[in-house]
PDB file of N, CA and C in Angstrom:
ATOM      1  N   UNK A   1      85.374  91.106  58.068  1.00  0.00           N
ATOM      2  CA  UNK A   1      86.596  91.479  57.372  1.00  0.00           C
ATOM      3  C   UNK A   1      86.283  92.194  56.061  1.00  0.00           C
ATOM      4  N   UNK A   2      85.128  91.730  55.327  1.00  0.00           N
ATOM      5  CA  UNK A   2      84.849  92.405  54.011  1.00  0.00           C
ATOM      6  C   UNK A   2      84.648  93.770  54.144  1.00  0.00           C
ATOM      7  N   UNK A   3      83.374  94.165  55.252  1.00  0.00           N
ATOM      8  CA  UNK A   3      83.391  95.263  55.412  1.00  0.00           C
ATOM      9  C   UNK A   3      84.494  96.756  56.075  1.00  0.00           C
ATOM     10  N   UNK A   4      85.398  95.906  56.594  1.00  0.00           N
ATOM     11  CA  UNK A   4      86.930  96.369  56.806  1.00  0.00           C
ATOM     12  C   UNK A   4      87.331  96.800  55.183  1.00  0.00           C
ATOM     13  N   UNK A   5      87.774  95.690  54.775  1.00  0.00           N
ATOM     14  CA  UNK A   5      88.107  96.083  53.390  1.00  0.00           C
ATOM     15  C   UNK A   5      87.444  97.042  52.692  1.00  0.00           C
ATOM     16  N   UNK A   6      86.232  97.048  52.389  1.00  0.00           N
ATOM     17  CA  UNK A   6      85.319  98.309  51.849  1.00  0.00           C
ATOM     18  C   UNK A   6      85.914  99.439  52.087  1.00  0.00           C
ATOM     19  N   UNK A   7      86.203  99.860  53.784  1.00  0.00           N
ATOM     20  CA  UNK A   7      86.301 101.253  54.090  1.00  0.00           C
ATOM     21  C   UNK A   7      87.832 101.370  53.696  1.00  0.00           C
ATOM     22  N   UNK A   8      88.562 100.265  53.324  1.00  0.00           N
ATOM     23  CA  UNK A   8      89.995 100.520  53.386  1.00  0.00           C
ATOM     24  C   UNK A   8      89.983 100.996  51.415  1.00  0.00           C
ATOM     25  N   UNK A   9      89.575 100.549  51.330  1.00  0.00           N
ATOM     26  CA  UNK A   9      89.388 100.474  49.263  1.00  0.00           C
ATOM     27  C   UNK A   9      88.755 102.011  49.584  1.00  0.00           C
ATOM     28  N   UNK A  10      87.731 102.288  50.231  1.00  0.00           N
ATOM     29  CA  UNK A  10      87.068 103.815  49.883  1.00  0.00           C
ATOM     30  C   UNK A  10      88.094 104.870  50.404  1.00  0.00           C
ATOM     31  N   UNK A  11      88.873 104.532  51.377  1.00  0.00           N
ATOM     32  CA  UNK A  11      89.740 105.657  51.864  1.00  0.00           C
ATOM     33  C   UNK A  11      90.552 105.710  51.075  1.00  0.00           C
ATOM     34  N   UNK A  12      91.101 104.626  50.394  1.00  0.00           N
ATOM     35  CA  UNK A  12      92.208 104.748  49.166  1.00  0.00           C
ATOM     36  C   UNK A  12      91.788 105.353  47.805  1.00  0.00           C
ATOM     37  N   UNK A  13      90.544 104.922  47.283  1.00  0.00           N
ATOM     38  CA  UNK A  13      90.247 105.274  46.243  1.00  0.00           C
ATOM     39  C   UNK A  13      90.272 107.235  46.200  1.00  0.00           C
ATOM     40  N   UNK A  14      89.860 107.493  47.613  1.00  0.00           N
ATOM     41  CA  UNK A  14      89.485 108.477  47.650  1.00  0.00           C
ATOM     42  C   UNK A  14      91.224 109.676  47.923  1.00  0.00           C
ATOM     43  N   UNK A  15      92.245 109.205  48.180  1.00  0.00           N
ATOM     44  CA  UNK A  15      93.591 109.194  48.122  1.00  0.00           C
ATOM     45  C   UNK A  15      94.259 109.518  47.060  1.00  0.00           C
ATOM     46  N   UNK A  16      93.677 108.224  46.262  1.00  0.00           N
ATOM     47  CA  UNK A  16      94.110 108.105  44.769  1.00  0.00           C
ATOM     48  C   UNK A  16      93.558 108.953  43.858  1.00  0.00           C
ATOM     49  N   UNK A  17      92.269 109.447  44.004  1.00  0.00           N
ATOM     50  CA  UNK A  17      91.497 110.591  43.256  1.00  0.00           C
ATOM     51  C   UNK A  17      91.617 111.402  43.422  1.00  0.00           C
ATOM     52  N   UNK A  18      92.205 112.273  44.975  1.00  0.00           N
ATOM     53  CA  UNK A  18      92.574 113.392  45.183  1.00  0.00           C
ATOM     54  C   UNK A  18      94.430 114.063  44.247  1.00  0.00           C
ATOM     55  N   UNK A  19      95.265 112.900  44.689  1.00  0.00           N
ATOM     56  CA  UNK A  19      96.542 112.703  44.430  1.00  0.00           C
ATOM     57  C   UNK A  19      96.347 113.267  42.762  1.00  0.00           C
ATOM     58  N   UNK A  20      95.439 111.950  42.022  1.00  0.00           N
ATOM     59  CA  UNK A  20      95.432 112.202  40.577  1.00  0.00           C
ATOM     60  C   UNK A  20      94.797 113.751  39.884  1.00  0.00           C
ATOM     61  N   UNK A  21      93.930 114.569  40.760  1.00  0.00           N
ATOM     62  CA  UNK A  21      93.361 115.891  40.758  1.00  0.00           C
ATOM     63  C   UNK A  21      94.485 116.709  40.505  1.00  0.00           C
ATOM     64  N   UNK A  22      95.301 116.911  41.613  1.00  0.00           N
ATOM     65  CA  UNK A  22      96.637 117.520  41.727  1.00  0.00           C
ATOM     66  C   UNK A  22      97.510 117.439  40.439  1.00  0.00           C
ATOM     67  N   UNK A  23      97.775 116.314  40.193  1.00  0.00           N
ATOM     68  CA  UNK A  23      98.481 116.363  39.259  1.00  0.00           C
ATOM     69  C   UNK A  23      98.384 116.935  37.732  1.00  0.00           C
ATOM     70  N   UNK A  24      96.976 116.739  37.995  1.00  0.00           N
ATOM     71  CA  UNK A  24      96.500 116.860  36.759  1.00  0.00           C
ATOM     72  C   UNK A  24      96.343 118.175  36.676  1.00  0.00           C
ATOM     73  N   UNK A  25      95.921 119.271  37.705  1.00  0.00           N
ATOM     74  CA  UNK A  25      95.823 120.475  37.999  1.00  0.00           C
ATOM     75  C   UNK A  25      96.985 121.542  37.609  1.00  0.00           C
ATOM     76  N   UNK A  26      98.314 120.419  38.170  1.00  0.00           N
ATOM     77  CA  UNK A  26      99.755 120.885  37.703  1.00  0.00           C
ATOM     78  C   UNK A  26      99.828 120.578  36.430  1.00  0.00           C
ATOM     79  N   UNK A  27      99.785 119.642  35.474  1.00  0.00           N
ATOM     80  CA  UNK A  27     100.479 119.823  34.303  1.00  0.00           C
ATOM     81  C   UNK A  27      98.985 120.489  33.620  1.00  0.00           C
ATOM     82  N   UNK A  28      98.168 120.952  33.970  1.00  0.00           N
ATOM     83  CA  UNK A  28      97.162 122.091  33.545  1.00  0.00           C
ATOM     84  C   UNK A  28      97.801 123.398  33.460  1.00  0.00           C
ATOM     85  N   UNK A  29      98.283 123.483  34.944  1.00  0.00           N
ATOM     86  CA  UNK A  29      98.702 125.089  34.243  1.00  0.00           C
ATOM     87  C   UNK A  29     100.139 125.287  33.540  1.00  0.00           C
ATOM     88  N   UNK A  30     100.544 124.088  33.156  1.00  0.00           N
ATOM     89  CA  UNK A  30     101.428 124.497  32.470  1.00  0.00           C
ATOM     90  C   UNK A  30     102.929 124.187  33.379  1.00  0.00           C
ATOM     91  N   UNK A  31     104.448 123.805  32.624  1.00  0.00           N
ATOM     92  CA  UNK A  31     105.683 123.789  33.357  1.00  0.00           C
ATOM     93  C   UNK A  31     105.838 124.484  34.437  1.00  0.00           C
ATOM     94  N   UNK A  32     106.223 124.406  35.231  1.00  0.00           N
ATOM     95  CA  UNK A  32     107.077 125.137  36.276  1.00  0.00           C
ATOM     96  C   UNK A  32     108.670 125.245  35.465  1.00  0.00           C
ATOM     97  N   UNK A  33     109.687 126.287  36.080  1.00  0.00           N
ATOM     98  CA  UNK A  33     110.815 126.352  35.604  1.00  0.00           C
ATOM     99  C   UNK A  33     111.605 125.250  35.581  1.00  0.00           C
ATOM    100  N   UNK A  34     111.305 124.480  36.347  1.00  0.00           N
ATOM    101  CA  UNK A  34     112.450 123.377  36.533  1.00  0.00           C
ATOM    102  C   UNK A  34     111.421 121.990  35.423  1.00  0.00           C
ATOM    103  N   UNK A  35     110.769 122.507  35.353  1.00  0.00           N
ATOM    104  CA  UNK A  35     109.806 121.184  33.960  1.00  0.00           C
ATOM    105  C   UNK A  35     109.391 121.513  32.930  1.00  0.00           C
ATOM    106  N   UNK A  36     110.084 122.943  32.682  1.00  0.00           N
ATOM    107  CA  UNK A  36     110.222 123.497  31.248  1.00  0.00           C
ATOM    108  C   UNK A  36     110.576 122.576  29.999  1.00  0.00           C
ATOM    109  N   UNK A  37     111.760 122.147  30.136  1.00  0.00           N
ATOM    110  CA  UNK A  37     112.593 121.153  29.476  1.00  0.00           C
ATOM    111  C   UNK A  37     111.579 119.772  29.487  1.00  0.00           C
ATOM    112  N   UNK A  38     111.068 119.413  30.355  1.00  0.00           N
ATOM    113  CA  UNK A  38     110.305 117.804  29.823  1.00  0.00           C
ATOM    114  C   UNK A  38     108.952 118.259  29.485  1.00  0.00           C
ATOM    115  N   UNK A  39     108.288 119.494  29.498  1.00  0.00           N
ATOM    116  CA  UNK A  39     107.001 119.553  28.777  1.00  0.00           C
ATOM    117  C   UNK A  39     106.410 119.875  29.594  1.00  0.00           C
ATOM    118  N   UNK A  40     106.509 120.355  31.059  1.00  0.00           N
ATOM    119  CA  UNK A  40     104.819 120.076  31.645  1.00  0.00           C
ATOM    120  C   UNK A  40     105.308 119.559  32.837  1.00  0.00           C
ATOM    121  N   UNK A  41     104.187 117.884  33.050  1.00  0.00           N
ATOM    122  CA  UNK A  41     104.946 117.405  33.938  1.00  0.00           C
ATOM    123  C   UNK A  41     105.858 116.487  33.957  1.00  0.00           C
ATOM    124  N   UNK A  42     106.579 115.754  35.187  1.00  0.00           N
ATOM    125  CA  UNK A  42     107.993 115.517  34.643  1.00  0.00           C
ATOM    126  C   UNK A  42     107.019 113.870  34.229  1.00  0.00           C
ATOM    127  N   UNK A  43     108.855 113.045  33.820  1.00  0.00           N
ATOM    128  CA  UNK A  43     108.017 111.690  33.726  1.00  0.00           C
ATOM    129  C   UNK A  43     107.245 110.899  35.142  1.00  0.00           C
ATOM    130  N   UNK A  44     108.191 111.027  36.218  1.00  0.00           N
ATOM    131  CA  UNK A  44     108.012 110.470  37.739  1.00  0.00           C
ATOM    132  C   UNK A  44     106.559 111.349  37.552  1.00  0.00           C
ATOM    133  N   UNK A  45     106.160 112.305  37.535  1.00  0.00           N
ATOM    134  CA  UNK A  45     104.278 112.439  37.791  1.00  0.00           C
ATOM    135  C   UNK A  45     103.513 111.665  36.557  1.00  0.00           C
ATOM    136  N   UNK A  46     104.054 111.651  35.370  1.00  0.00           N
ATOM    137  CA  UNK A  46     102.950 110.702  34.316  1.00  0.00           C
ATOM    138  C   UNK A  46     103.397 109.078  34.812  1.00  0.00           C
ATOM    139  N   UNK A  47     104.075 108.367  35.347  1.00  0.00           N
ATOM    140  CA  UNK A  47     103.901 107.340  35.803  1.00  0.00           C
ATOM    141  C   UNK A  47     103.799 106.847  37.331  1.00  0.00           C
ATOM    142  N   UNK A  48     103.430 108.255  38.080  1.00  0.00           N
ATOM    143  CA  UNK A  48     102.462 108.625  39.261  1.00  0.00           C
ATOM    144  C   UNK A  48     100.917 108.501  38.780  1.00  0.00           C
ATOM    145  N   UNK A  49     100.822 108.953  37.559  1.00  0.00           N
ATOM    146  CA  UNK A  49      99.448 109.545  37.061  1.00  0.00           C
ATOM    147  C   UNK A  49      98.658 107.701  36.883  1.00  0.00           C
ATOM    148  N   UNK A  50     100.275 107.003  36.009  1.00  0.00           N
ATOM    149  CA  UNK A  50      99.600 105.840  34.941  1.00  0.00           C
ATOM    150  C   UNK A  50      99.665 104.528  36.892  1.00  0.00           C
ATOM    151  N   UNK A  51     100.284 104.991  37.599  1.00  0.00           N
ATOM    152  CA  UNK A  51      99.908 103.884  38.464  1.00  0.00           C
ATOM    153  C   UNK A  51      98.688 104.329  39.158  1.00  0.00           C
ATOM    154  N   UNK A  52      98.243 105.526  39.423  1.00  0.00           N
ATOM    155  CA  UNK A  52      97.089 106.036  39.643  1.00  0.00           C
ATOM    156  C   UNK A  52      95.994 105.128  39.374  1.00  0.00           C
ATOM    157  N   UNK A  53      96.234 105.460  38.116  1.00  0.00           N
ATOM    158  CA  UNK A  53      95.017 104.751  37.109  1.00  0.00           C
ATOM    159  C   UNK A  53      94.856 103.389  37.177  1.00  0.00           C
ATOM    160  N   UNK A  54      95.991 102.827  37.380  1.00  0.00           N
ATOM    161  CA  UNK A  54      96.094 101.198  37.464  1.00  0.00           C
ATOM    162  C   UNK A  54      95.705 100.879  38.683  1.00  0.00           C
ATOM    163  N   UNK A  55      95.824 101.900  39.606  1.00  0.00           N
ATOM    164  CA  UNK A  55      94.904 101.372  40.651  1.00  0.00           C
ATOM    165  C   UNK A  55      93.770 101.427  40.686  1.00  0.00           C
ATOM    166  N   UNK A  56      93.142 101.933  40.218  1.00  0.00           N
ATOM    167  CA  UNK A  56      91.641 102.420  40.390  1.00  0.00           C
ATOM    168  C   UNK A  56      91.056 101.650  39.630  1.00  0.00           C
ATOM    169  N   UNK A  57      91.873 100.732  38.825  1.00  0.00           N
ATOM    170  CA  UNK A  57      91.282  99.977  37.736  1.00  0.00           C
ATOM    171  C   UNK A  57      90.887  98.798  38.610  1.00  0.00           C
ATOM    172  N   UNK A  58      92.174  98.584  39.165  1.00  0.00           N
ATOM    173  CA  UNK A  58      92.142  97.194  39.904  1.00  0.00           C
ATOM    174  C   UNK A  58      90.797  97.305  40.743  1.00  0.00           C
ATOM    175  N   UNK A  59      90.365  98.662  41.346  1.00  0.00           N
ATOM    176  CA  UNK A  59      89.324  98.787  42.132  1.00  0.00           C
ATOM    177  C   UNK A  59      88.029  98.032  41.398  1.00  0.00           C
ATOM    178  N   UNK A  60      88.272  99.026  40.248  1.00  0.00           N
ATOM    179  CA  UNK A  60      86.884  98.480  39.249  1.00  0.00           C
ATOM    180  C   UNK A  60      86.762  96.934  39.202  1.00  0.00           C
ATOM    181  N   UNK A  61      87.687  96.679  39.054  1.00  0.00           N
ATOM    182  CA  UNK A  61      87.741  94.759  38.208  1.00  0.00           C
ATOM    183  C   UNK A  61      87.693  93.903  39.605  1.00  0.00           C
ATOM    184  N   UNK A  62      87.820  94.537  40.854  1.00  0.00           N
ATOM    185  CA  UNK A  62      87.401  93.714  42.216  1.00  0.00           C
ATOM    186  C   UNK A  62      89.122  92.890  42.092  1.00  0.00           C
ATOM    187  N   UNK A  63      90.289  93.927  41.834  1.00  0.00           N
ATOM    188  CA  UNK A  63      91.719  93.041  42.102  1.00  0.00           C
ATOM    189  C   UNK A  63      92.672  94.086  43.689  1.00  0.00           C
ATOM    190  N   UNK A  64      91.872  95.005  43.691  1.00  0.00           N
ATOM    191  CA  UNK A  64      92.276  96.215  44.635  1.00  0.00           C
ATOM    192  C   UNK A  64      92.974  94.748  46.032  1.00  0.00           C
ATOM    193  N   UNK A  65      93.606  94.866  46.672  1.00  0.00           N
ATOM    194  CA  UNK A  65      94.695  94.312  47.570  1.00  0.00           C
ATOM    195  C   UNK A  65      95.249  93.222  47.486  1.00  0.00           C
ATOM    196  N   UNK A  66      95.213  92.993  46.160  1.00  0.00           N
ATOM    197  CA  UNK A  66      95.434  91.534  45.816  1.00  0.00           C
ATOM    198  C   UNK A  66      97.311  91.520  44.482  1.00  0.00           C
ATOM    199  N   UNK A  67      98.418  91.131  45.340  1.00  0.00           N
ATOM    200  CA  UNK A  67      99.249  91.172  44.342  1.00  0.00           C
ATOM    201  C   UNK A  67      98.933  90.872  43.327  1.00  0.00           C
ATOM    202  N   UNK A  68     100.011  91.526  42.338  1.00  0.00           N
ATOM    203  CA  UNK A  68      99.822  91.260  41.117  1.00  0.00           C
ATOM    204  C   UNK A  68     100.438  89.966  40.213  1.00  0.00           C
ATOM    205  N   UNK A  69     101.485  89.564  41.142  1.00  0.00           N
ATOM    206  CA  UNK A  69     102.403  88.463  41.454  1.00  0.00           C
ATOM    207  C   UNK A  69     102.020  87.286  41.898  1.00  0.00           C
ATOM    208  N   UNK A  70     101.423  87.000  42.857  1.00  0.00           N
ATOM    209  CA  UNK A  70     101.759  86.016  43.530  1.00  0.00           C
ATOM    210  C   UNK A  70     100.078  85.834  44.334  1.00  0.00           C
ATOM    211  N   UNK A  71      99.541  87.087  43.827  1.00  0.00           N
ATOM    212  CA  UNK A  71      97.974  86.537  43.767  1.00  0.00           C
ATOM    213  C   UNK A  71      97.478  86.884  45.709  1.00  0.00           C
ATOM    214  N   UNK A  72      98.297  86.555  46.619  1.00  0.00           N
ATOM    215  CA  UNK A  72      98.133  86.895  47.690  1.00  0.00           C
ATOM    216  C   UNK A  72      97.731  88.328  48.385  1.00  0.00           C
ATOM    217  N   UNK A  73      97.683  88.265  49.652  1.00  0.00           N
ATOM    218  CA  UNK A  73      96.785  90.009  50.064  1.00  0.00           C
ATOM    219  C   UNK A  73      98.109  90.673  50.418  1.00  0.00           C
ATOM    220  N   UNK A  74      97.658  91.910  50.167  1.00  0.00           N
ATOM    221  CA  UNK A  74      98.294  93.103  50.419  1.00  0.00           C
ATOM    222  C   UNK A  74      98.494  93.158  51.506  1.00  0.00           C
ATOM    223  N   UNK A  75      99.191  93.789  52.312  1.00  0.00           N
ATOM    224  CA  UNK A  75      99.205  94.190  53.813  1.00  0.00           C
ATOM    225  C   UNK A  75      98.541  95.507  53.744  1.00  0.00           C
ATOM    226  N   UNK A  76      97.543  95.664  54.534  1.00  0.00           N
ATOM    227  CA  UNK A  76      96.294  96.678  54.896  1.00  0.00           C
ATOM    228  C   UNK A  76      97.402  97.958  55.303  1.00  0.00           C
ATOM    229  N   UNK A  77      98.572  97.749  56.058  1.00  0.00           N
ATOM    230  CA  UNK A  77      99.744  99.042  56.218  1.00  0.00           C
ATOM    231  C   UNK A  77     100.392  99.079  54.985  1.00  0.00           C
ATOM    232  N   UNK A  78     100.820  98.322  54.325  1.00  0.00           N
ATOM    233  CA  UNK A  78     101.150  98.811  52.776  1.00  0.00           C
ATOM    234  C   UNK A  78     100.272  99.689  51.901  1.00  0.00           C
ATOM    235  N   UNK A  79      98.824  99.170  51.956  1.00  0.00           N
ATOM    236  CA  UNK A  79      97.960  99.860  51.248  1.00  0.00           C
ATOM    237  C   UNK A  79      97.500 101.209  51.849  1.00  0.00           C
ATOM    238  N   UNK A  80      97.591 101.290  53.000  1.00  0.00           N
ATOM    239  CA  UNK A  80      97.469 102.692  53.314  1.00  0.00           C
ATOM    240  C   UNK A  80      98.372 102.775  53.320  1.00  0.00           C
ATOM    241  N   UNK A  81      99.849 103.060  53.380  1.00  0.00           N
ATOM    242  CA  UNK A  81     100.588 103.909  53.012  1.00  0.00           C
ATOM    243  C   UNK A  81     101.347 103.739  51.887  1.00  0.00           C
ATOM    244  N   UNK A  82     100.960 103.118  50.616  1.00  0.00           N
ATOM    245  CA  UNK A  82     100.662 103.233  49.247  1.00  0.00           C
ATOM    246  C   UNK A  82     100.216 102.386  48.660  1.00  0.00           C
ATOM    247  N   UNK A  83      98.109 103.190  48.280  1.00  0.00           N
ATOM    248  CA  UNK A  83      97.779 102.357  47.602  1.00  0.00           C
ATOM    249  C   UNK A  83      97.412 102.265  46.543  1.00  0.00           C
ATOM    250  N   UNK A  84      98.446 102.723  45.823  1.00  0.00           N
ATOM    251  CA  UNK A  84      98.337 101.910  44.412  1.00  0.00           C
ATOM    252  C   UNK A  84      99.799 100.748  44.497  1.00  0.00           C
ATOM    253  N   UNK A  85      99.759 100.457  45.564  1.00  0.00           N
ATOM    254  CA  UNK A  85     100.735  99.438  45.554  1.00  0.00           C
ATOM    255  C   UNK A  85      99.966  97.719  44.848  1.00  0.00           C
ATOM    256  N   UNK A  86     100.834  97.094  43.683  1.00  0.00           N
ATOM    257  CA  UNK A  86     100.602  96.078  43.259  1.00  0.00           C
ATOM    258  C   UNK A  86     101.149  94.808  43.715  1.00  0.00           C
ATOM    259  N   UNK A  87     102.022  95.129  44.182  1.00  0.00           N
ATOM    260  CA  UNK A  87     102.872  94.051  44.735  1.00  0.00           C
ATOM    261  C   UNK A  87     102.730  94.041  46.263  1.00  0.00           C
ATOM    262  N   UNK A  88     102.909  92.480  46.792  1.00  0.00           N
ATOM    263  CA  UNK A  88     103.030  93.104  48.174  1.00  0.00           C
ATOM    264  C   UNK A  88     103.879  92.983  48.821  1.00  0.00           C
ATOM    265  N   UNK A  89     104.694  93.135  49.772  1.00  0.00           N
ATOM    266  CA  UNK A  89     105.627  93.308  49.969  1.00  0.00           C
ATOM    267  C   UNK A  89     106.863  92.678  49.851  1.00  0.00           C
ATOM    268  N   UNK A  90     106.753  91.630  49.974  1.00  0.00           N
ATOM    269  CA  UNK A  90     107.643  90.204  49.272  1.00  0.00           C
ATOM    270  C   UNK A  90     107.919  90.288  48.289  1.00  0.00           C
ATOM    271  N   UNK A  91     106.685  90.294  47.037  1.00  0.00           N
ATOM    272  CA  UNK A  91     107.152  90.257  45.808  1.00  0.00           C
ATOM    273  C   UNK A  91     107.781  91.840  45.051  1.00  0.00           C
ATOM    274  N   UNK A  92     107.645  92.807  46.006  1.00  0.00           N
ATOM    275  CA  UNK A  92     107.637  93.980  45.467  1.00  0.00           C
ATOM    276  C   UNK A  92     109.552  94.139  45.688  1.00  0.00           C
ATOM    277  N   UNK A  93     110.051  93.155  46.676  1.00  0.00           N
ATOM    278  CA  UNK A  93     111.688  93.122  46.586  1.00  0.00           C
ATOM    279  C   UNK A  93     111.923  92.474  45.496  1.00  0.00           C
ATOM    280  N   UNK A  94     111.179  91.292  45.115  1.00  0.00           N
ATOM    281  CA  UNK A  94     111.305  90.373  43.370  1.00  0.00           C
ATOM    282  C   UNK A  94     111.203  91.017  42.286  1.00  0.00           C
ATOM    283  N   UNK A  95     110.568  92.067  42.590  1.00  0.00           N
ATOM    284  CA  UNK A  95     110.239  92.651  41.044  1.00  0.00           C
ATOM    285  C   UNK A  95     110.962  93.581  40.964  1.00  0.00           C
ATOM    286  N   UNK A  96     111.817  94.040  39.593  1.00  0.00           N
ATOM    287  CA  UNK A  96     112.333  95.134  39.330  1.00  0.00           C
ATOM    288  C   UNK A  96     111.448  95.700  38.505  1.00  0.00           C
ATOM    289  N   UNK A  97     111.683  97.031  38.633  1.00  0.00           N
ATOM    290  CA  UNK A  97     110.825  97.845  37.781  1.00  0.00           C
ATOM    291  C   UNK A  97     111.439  99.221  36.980  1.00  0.00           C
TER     292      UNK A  97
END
């Protein structure tokens, strides 16, 4: 199972680093017309950017599929299809954000 997990953390990390490239690429070159007005990029991509980061952290610190809540595992289909997800699915209806 660990080694399951490994490849599931490397396919994500590697998700999450591409995703965060992009973004960062966009508010590089500068607004588009419609993100003139907020600077760049909008807020929904800088707290795309800051959960980015919070995931990759979790990678570092060995918390990667592990709620943030309730301490339990992620569902391996949650995390691939979003993983910088902190919550897992239960608690992610509990939490407002």
């Amino acid at each position: 199972m660990e080694v399951t997990m490994d490849i599931w953390e490397n396919e994500a990390r590697e998700a999450l680093m591409q995703r965060r490239s992009r973004l960062r690429a966009r508010g590089a070159r500068g607004p588009s017309q419609a993100e003139q007005s907020a600077g760049g990029l909008s807020e929904r991509d800088y707290k795309e950017l800051r959960d980015i980061d919070d995931a990759l952290t979790r990678m570092r610190e060995g918390g990667f599929g592990r709620c943030s809540r309730c301490g339990g595992a992620i569902g391996r289909h949650r995390l691939r299809a979003i993983p910088e997800a902190r919550y897992c699915l239960t608690c992610s209806t509990l939490v407002v954000r």
